[in-house]
C-alpha atoms as a PDB file:
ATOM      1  CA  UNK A   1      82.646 107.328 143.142  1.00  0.00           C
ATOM      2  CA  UNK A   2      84.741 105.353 140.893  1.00  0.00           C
ATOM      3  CA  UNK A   3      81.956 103.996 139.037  1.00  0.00           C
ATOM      4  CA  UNK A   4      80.559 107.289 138.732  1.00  0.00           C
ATOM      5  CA  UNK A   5      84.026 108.878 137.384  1.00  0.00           C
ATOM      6  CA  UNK A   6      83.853 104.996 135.225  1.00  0.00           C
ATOM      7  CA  UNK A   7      80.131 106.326 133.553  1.00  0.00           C
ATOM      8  CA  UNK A   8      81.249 110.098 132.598  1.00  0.00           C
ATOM      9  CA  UNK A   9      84.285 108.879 131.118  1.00  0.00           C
ATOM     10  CA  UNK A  10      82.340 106.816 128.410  1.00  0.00           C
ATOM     11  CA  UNK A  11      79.843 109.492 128.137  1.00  0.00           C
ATOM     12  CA  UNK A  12      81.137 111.435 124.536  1.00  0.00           C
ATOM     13  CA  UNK A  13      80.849 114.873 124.563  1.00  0.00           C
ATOM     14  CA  UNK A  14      78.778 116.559 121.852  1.00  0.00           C
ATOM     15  CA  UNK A  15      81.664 117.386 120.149  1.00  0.00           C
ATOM     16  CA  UNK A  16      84.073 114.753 120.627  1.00  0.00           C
ATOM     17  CA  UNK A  17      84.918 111.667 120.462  1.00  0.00           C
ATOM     18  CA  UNK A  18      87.021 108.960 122.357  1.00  0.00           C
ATOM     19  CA  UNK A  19      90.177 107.624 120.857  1.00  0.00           C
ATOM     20  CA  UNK A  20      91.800 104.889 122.743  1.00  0.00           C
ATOM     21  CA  UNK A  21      95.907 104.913 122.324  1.00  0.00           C
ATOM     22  CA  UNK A  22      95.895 101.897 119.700  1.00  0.00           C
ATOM     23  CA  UNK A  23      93.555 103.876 117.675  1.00  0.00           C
ATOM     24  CA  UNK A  24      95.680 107.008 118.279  1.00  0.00           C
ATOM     25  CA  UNK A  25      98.832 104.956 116.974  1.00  0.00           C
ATOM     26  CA  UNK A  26      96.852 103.519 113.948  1.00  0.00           C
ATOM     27  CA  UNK A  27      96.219 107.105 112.708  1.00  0.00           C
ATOM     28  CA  UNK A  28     100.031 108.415 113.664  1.00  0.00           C
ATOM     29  CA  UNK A  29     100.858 105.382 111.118  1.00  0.00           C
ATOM     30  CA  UNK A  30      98.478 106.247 108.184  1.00  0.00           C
ATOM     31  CA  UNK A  31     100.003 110.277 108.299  1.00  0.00           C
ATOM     32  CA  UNK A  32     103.199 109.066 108.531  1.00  0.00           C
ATOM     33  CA  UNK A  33     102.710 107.068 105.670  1.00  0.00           C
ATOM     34  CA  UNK A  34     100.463 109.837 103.794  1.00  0.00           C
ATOM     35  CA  UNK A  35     103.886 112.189 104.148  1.00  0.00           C
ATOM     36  CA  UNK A  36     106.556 109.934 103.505  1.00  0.00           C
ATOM     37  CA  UNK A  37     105.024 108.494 100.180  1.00  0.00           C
ATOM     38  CA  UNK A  38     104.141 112.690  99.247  1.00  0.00           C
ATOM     39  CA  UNK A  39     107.481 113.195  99.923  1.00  0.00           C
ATOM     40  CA  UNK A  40     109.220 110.562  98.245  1.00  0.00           C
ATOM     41  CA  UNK A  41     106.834 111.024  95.404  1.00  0.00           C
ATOM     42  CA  UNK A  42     107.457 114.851  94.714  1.00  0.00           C
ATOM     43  CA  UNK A  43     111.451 114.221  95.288  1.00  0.00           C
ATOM     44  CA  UNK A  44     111.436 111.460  92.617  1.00  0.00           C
ATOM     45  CA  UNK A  45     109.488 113.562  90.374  1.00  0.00           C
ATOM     46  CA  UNK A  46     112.065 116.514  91.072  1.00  0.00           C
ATOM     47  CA  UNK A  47     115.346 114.624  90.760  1.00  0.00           C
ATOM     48  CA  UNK A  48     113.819 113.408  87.339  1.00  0.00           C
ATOM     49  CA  UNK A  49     112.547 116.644  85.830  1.00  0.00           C
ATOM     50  CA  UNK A  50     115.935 117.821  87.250  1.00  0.00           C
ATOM     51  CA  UNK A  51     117.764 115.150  84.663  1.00  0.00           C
ATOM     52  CA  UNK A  52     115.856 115.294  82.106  1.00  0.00           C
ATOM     53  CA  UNK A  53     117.491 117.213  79.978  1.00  0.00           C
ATOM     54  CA  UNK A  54     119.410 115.497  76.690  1.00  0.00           C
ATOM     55  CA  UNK A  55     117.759 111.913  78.147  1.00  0.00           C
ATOM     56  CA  UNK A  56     116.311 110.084  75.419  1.00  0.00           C
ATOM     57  CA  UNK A  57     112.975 110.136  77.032  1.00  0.00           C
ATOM     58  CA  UNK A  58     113.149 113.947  76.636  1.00  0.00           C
ATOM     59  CA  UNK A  59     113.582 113.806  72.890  1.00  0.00           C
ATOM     60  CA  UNK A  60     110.716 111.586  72.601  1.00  0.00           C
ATOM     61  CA  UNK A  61     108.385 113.664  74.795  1.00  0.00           C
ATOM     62  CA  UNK A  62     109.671 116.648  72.678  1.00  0.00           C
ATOM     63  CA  UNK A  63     109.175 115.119  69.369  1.00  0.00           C
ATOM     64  CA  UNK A  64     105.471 114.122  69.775  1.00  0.00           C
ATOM     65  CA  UNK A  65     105.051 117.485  71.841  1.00  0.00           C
ATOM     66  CA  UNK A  66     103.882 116.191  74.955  1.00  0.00           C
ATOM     67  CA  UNK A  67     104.976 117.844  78.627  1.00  0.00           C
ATOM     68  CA  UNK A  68     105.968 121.975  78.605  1.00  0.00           C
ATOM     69  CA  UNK A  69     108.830 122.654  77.169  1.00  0.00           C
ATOM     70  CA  UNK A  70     112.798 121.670  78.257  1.00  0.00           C
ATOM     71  CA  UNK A  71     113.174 125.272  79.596  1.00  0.00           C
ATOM     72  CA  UNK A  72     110.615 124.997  82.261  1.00  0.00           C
ATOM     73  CA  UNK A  73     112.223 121.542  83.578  1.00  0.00           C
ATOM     74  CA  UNK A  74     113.564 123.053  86.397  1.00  0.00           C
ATOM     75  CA  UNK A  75     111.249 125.321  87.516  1.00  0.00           C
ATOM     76  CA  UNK A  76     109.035 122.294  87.655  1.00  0.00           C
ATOM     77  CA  UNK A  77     111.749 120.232  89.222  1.00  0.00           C
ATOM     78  CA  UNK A  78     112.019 123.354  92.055  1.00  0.00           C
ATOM     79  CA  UNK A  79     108.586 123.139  93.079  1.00  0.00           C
ATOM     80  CA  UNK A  80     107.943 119.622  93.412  1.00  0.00           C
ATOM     81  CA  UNK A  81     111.341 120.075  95.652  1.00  0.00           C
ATOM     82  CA  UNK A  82     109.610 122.447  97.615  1.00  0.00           C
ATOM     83  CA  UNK A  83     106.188 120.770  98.325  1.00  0.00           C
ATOM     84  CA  UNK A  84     108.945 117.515  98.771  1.00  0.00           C
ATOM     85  CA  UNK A  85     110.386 119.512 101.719  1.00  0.00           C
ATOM     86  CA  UNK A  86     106.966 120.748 103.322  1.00  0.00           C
ATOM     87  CA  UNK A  87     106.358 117.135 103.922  1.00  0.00           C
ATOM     88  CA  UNK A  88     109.298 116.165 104.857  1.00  0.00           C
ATOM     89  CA  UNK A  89     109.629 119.031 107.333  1.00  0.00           C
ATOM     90  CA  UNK A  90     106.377 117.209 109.000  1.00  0.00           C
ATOM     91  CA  UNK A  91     107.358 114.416 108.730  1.00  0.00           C
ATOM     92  CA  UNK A  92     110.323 115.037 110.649  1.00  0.00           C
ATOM     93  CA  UNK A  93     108.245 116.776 113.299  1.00  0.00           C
ATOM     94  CA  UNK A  94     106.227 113.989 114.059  1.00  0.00           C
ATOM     95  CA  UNK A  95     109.612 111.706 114.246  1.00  0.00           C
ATOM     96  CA  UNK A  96     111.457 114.417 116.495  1.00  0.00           C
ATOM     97  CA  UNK A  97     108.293 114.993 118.698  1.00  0.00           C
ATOM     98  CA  UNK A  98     107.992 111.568 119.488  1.00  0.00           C
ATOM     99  CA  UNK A  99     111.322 110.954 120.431  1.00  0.00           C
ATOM    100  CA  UNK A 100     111.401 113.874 122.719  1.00  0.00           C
ATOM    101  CA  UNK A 101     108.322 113.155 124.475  1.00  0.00           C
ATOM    102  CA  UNK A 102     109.441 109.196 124.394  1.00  0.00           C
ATOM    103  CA  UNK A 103     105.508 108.795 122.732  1.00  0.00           C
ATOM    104  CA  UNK A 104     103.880 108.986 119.699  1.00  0.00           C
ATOM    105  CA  UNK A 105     103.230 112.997 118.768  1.00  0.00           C
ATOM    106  CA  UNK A 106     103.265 115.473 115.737  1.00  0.00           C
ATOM    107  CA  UNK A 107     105.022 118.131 117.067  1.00  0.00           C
ATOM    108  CA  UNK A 108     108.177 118.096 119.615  1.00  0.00           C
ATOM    109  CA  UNK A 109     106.166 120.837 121.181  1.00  0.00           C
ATOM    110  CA  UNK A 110     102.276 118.894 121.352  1.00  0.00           C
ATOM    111  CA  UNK A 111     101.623 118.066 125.425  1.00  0.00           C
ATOM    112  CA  UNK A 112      99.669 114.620 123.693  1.00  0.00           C
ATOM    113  CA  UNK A 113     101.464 112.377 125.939  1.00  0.00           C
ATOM    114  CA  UNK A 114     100.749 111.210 129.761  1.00  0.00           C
ATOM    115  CA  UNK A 115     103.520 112.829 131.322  1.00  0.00           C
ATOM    116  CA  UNK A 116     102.401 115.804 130.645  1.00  0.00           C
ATOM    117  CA  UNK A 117      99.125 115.477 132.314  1.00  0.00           C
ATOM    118  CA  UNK A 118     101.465 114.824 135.512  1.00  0.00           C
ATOM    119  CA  UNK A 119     103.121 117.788 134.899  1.00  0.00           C
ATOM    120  CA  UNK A 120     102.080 121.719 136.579  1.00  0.00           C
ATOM    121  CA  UNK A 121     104.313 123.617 134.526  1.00  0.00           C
ATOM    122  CA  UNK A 122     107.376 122.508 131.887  1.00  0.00           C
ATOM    123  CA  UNK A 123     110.810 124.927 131.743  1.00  0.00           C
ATOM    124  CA  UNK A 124     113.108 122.605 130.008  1.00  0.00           C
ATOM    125  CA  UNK A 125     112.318 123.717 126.921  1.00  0.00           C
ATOM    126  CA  UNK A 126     115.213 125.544 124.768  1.00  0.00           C
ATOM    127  CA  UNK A 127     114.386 129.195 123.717  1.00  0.00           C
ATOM    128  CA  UNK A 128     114.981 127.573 120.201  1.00  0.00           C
ATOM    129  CA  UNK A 129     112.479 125.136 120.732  1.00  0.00           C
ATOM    130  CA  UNK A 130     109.876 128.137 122.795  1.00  0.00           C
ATOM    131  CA  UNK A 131     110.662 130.528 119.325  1.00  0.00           C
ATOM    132  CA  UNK A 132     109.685 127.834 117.082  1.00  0.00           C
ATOM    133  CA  UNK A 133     106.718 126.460 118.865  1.00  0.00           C
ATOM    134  CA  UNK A 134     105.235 130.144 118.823  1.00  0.00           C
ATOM    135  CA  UNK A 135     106.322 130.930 115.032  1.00  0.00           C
ATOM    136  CA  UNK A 136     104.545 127.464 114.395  1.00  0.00           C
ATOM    137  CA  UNK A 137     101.197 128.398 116.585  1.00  0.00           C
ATOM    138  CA  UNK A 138     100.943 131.495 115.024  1.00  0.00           C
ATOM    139  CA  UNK A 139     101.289 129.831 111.601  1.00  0.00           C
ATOM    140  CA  UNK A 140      98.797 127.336 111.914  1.00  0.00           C
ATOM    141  CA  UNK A 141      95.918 129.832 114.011  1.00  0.00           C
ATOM    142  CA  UNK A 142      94.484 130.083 111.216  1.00  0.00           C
ATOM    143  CA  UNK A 143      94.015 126.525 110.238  1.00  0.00           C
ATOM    144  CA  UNK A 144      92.494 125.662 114.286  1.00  0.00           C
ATOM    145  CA  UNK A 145      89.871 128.518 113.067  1.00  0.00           C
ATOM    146  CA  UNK A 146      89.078 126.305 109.735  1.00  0.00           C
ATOM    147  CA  UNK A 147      89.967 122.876 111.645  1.00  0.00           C
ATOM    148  CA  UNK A 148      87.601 120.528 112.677  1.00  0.00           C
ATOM    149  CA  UNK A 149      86.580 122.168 116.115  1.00  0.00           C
ATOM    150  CA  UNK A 150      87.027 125.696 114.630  1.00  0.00           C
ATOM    151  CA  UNK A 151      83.750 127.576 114.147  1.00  0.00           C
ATOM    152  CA  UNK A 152      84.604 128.316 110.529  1.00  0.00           C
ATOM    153  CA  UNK A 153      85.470 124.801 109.462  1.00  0.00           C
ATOM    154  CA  UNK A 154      81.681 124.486 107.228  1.00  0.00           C
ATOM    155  CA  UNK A 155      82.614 127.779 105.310  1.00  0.00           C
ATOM    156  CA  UNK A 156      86.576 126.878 105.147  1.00  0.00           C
ATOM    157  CA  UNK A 157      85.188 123.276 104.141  1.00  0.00           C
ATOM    158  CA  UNK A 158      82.664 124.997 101.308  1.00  0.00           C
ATOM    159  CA  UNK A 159      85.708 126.760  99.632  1.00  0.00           C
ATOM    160  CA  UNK A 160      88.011 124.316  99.527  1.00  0.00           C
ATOM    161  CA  UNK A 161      85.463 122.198  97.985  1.00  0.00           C
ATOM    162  CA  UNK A 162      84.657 124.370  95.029  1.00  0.00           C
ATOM    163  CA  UNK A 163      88.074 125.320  94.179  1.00  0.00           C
ATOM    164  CA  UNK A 164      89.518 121.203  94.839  1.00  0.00           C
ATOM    165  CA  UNK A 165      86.409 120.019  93.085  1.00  0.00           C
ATOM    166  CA  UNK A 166      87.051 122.184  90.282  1.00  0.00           C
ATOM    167  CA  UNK A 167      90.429 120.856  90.095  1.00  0.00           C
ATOM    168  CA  UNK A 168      89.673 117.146  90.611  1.00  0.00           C
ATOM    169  CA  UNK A 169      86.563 117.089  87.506  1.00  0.00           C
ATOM    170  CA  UNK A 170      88.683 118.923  85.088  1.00  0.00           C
ATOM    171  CA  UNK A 171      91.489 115.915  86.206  1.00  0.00           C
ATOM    172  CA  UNK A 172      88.621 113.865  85.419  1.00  0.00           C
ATOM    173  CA  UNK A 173      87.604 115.157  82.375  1.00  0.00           C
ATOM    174  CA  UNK A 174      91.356 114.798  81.092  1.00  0.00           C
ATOM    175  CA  UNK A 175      91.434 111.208  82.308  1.00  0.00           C
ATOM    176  CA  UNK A 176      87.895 110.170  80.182  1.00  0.00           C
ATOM    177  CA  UNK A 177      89.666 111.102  77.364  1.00  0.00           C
ATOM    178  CA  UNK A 178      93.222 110.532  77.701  1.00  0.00           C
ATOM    179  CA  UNK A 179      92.887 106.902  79.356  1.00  0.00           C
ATOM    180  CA  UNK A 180      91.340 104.368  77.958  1.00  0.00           C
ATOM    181  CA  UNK A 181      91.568 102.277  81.407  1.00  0.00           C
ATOM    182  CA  UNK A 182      87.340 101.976  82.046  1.00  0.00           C
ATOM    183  CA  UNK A 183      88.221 101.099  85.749  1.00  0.00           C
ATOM    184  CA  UNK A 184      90.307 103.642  86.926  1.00  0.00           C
ATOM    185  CA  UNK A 185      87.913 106.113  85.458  1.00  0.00           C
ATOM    186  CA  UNK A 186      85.237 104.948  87.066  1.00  0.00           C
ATOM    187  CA  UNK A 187      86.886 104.769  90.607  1.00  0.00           C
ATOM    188  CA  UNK A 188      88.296 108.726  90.432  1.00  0.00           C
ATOM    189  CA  UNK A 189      84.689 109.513  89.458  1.00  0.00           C
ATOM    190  CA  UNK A 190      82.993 107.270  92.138  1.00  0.00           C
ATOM    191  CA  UNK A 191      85.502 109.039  94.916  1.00  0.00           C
ATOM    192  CA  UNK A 192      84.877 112.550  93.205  1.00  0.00           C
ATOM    193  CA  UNK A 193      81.241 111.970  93.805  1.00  0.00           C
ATOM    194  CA  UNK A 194      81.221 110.497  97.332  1.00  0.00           C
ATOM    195  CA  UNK A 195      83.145 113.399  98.203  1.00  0.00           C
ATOM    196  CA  UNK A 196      80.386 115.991  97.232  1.00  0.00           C
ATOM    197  CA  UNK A 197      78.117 114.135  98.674  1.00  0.00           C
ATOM    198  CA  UNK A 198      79.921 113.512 102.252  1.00  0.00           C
ATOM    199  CA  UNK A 199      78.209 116.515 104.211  1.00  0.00           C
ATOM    200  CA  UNK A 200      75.037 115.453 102.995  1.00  0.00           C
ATOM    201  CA  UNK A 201      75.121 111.624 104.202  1.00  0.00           C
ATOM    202  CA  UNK A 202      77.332 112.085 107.029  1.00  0.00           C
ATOM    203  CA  UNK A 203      74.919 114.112 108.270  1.00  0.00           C
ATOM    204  CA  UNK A 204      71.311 112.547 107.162  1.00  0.00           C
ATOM    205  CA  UNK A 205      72.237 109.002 107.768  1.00  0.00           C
ATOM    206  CA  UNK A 206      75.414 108.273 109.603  1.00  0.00           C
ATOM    207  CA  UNK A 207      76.091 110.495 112.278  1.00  0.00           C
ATOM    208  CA  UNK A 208      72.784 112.423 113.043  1.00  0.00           C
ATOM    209  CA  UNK A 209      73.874 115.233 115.743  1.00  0.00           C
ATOM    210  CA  UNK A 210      77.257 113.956 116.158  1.00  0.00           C
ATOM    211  CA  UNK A 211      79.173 117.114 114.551  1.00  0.00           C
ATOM    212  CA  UNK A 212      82.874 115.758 115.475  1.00  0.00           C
ATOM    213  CA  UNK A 213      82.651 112.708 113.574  1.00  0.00           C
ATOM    214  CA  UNK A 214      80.685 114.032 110.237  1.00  0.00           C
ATOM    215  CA  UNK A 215      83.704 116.711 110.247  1.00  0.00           C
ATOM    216  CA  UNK A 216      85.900 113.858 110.522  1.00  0.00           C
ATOM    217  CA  UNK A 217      84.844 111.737 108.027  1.00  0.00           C
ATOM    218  CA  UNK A 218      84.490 114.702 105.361  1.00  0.00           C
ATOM    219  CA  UNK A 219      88.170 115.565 106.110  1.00  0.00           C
ATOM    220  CA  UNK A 220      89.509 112.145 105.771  1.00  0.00           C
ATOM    221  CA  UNK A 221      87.445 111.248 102.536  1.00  0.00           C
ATOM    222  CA  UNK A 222      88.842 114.975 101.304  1.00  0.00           C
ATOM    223  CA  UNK A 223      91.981 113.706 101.785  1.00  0.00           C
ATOM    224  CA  UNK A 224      92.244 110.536 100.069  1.00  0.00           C
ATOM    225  CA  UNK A 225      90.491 112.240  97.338  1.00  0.00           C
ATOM    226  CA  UNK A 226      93.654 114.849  97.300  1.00  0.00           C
ATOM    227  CA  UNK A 227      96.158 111.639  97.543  1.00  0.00           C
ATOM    228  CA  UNK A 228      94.297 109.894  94.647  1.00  0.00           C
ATOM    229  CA  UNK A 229      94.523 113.250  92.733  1.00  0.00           C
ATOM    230  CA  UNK A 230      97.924 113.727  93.374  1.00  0.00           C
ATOM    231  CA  UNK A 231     100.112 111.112  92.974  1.00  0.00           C
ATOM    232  CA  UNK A 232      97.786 108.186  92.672  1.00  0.00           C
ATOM    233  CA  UNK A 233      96.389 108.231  89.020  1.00  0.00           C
ATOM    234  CA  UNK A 234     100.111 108.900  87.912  1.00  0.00           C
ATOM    235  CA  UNK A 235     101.313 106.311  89.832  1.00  0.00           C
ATOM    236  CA  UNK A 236      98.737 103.698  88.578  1.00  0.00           C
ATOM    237  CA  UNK A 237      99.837 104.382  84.918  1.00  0.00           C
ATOM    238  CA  UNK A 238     103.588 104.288  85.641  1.00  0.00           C
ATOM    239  CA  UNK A 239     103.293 100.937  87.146  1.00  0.00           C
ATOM    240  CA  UNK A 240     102.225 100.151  83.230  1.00  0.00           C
ATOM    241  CA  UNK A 241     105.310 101.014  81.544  1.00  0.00           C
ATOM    242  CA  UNK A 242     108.259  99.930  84.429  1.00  0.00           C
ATOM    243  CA  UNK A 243     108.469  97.029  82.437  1.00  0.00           C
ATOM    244  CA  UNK A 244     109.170  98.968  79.221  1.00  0.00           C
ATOM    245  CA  UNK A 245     111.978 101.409  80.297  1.00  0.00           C
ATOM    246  CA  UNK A 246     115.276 100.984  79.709  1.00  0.00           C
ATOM    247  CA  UNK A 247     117.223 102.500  83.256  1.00  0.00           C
ATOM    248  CA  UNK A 248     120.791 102.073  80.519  1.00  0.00           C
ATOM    249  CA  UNK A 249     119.136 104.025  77.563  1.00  0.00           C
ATOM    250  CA  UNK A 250     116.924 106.561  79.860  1.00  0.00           C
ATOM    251  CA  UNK A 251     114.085 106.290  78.033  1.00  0.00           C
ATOM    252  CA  UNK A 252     112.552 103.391  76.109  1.00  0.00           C
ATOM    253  CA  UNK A 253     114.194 101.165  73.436  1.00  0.00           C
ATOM    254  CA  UNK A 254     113.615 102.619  70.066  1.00  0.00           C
ATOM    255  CA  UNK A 255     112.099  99.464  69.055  1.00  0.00           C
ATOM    256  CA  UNK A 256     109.158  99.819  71.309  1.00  0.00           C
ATOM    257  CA  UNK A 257     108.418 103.299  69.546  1.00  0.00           C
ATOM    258  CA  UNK A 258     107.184 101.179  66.309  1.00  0.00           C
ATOM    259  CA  UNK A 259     104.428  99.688  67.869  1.00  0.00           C
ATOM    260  CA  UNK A 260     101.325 101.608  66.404  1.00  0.00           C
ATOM    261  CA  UNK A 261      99.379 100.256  69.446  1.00  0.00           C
ATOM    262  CA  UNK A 262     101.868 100.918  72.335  1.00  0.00           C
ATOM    263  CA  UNK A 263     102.427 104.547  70.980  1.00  0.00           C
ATOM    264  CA  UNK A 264      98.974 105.174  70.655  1.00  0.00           C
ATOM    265  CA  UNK A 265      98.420 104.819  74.259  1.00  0.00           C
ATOM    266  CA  UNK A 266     101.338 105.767  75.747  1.00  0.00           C
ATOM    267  CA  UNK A 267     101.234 109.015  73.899  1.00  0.00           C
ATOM    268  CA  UNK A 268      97.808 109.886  75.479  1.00  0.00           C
ATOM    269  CA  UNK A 269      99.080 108.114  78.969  1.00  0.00           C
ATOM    270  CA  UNK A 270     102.017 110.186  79.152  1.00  0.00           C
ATOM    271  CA  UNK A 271     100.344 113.669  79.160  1.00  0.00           C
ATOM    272  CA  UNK A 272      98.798 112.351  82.591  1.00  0.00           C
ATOM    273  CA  UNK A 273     101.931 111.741  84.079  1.00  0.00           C
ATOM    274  CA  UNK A 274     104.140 114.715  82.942  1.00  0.00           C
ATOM    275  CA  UNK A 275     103.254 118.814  83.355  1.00  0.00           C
ATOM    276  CA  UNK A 276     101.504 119.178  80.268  1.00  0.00           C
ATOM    277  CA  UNK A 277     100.654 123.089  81.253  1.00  0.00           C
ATOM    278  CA  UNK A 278     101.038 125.765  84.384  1.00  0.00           C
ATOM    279  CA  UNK A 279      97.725 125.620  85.184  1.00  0.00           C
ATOM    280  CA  UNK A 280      98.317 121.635  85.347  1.00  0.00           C
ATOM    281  CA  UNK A 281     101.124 122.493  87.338  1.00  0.00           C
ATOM    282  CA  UNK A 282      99.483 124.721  90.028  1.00  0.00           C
ATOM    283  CA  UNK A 283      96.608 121.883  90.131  1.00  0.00           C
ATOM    284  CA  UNK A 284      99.583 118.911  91.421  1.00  0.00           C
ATOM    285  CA  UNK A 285     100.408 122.074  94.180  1.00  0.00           C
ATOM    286  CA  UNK A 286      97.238 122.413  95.358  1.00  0.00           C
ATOM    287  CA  UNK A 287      96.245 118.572  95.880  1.00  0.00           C
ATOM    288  CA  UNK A 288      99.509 117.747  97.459  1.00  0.00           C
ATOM    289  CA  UNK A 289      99.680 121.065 100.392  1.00  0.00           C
ATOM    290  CA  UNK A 290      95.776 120.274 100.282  1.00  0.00           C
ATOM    291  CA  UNK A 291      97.265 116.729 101.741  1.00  0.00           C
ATOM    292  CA  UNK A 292      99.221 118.826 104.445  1.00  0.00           C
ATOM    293  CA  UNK A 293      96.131 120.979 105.404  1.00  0.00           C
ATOM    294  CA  UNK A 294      93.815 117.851 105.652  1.00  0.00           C
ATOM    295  CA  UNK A 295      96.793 115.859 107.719  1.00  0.00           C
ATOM    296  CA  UNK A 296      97.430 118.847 110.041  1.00  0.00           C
ATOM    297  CA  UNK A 297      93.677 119.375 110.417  1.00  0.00           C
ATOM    298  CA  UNK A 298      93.327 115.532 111.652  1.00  0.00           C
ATOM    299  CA  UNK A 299      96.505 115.716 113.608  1.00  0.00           C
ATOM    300  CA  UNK A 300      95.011 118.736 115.578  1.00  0.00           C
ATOM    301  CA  UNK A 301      91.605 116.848 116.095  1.00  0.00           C
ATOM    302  CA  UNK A 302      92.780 113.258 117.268  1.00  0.00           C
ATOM    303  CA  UNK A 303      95.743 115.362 119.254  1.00  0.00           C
ATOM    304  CA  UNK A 304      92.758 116.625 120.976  1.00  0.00           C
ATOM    305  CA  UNK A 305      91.200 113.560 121.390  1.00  0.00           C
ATOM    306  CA  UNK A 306      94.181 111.371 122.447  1.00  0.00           C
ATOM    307  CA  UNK A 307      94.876 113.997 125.282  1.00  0.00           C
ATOM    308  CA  UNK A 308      91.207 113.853 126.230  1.00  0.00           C
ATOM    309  CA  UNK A 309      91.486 109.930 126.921  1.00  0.00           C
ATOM    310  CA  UNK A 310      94.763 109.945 128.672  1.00  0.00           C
ATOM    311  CA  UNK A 311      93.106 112.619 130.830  1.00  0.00           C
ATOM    312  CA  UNK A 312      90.258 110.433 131.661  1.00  0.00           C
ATOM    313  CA  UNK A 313      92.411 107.380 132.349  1.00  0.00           C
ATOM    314  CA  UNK A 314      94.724 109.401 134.723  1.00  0.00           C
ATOM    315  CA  UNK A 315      91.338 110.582 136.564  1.00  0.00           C
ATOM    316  CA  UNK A 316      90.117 107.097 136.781  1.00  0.00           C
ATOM    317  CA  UNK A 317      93.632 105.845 138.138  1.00  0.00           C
ATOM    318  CA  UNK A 318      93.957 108.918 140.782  1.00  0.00           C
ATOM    319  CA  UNK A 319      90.501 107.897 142.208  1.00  0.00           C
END
């Protein structure tokens, strides 16, 4: 019987697949780290539009035009805060549910750990906690409907595409022009193509009939797609000028500013890392609560998964 129980445990259902507790704890890592680098991102970015005003960076930007205008500093500065706080409030989740449950979980409220499996019924639970796990299922009902097990993930999957993809080749367009870094190009449009063509290789050549893990893959690539479009080209031509900035002066020495070749490319460089428009600035807000959809999505799927396998071991171990 054992060896029986021992054969249907390693037999993967059609639409699922296994996902051993390292495996579990490798991906609990990588969101972690996906929202605490979003986080800290969008709160730097906030605290610096925020204090921008009468730096000496902020003349600069204002004399060669680049960037909106001083008066819309901190509206920008508010809703970087914002998108700042949405990760952080998951982030804290997943650090709150896993001390509670004394296991690694997203939510306080997930049942993704092995006690529960022991358990018939669980009234310890604060009507606090019971209110917010309910406001929080009904919030995300619809996202288990467009998640990867929900039955309208392809057409959920379809219009985020168009509207993200939209998003990501006009981002590309700007960078052709405005950089003049051949490599980085290349890589955002290498990414921007793989992730058209995900569905379509997943599904021809990888994965065949195994619908879990082609939704899984097309999530995950979506997502790094959304990281690399929201913080990571900015990032990557920061890390150029760290070296140039004066922390003392706020801005950079005025002797810097008489190099024809350094201002040349800093002034096209610069409109890549500061809101250069609203419609630049809705674009950053889409790619970084895109982050939070994709990262919920995944933490619903291997949540899923995780409690499968601990089911199956617990099976094994009662027999």
């Amino acid at each position: 019987m054992l060896q029986q129980l021992s054969r249907a445990v390693l037999q993967t259902p059609r639409k699922a697949i296994q996902l051993s507790y390292w495996r579990f704890a490798v991906w609990w890592i990588i969101i972690l780290s996906v929202h605490v680098v979003t986080c800290v991102f969008n709160a730097l970015y906030a605290y610096g539009y925020w204090n921008l005003k009468g730096t000496y960076l902020n003349i600069c930007l204002e004399f060669y035009h680049i960037g909106m205008p001083e008066p819309y500093h901190h509206t920008i500065a508010v809703i970087h805060g914002i998108v700042s706080a949405v990760h952080g409030t998951c982030i804290l989740l997943m650090l709150g549910g896993s001390l509670r449950q004394n296991s690694l979980a997203f939510t306080p409220w997930s049942s993704s750990t092995v006690g529960d499996q022991l358990k018939t019924s669980r009234t310890t639970s604060s009507a606090v906690l019971q209110n917010v796990s309910r406001a929080y299922g009904n919030a995300t009902y619809l996202c288990g409907l467009c998640g990867v097990n929900g039955k309208y993930f392809d057409a959920a999957l379809i219009c985020r595409e168009i509207v993200e993809t939209a998003l990501q080749t006009a981002q590309a367009y700007r960078m052709s022009v405005l950089l003049p870094r051949t490599l980085l190009n290349r890589a955002y449009v290498i990414l921007l193509a793989a992730n058209c063509w995900t569905s379509i290789v997943a599904d021809s050549v990888f994965f065949g009939r195994d619908e879990a893990r082609r939704r899984f893959t097309c999530i995950v690539l979506d997502g790094m797609l959304d990281l690399m479009a929201c913080m990571g080209v900015q990032l990557l031509v920061m890390a150029n000028y760290v070296g140039d900035y004066n922390p003392s002066l706020y801005g950079f020495d005025e002797t810097i500013w008489y190099d024809d070749e350094w201002v040349a490319r800093a002034l096209n460089e610069f409109r890549m890392v500061v809101v250069v428009s609203w419609s630049d600035l809705v674009s950053r807000t889409i790619f970084s609560l895109g982050l939070v959809i994709t990262t919920t999505i995944v933490c619903d799927f291997i949540t899923d998964l995780h409690r499968q396998y601990q089911h199956f071991v617990l099976l094994v171990v009662a027999r």
